[in-house]
Protein backbone atom coordinates (compact mmCIF):
# COMPACT_ATOMS: atom_id res chain seq x y z
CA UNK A 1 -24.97 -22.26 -0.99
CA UNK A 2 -26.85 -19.86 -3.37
CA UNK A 3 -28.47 -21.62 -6.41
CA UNK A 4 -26.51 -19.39 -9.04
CA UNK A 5 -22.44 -20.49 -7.74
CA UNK A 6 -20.87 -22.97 -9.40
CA UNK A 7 -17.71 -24.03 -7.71
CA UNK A 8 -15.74 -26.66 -8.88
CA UNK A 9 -14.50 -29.46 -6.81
CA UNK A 10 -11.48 -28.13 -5.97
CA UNK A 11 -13.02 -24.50 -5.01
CA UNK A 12 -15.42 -26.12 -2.68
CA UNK A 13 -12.56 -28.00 -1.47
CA UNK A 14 -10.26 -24.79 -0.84
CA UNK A 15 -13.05 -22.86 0.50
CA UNK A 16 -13.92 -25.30 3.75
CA UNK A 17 -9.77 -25.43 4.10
CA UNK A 18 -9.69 -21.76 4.23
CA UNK A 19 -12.84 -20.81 5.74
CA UNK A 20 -14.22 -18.79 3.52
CA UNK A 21 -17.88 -19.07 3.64
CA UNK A 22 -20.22 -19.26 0.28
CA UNK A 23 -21.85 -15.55 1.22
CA UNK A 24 -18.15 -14.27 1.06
CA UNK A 25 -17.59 -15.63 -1.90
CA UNK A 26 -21.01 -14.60 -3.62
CA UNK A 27 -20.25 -11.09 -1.80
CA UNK A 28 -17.19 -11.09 -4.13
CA UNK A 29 -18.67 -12.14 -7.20
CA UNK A 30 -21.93 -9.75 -6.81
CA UNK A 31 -19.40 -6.62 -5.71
CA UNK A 32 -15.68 -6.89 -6.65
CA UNK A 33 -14.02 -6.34 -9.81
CA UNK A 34 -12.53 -8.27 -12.37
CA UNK A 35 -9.17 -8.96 -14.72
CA UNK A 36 -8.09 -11.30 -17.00
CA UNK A 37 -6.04 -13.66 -16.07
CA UNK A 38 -2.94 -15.49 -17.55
CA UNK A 39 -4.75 -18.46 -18.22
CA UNK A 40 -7.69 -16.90 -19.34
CA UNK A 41 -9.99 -17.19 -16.14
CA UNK A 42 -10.90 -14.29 -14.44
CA UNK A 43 -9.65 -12.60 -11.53
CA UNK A 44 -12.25 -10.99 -9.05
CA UNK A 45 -11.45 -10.10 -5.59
CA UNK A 46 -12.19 -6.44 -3.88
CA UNK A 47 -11.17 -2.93 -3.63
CA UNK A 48 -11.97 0.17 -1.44
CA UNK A 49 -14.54 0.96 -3.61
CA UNK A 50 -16.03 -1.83 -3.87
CA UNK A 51 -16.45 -2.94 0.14
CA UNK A 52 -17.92 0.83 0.59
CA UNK A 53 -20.56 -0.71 -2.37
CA UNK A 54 -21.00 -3.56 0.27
CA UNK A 55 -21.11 -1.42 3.38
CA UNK A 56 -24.11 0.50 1.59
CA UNK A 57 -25.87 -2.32 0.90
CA UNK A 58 -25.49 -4.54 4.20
CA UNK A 59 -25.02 -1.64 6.50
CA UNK A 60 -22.04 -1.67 8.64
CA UNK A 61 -22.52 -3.87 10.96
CA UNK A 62 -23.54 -6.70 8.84
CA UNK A 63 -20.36 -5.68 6.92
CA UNK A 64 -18.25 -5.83 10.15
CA UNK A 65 -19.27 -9.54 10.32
CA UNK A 66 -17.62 -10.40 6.79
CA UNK A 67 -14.54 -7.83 6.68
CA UNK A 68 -11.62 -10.01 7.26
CA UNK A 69 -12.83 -12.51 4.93
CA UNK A 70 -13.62 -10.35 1.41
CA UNK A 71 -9.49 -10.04 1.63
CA UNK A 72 -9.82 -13.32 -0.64
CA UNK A 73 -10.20 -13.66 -4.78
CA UNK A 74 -11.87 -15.98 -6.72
CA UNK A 75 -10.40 -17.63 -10.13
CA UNK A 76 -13.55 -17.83 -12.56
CA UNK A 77 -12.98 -20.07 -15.58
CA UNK A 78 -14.94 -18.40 -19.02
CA UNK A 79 -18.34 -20.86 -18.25
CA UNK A 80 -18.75 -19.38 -15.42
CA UNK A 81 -17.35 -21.84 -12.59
CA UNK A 82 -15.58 -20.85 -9.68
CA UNK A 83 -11.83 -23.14 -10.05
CA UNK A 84 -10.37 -21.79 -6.38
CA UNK A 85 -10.62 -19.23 -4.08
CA UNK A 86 -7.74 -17.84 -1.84
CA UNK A 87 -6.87 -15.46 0.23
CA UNK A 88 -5.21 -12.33 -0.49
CA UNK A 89 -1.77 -11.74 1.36
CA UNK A 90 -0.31 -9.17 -0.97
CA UNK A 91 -1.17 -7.39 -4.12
CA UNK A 92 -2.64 -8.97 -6.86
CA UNK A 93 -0.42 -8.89 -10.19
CA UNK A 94 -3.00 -8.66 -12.75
């Protein structure tokens, strides 16, 4: 796991149940965008723009290895730690 995620219990929890792996996750943080959430946590999960950011810097075929997998979002409480991570089956309502 990098040194600078912070997951909490239950989002280290969620992420072996849904297989997403701790580079998808720190792809997400270091390249998605962010909203405010209802509770307010953060949203971040991934758009086109931001998975052509990722394509330029891992080159495609790295990125080809990750794909299915940055369709996920993290919830990001205000100190910073990760509180789950899912994936995304429809659009976000943010």
């Amino acid at each position: 796991m990098p040194h600078d995620l912070k997951l909490s219990r239950h989002a280290e929890v969620r992420s072996n149940q849904r297989g997403i792996q701790h580079k998808v996750i720190d792809l997400i943080l270091q390249f998605g965008v962010s909203t405010r959430g209802h509770s307010g946590c953060e949203i971040v999960y991934m758009t086109k723009a931001s998975r052509k950011r990722v394509i330029e810097a891992l080159g495609r075929k790295l990125y080809a290895a990750y794909e299915a997998r940055l369709s996920s979002y993290l919830v990001v409480a205000p100190d910073g730690t990760i509180v789950t991570c899912c994936h995304r089956t429809r659009r976000l309502k943010v």
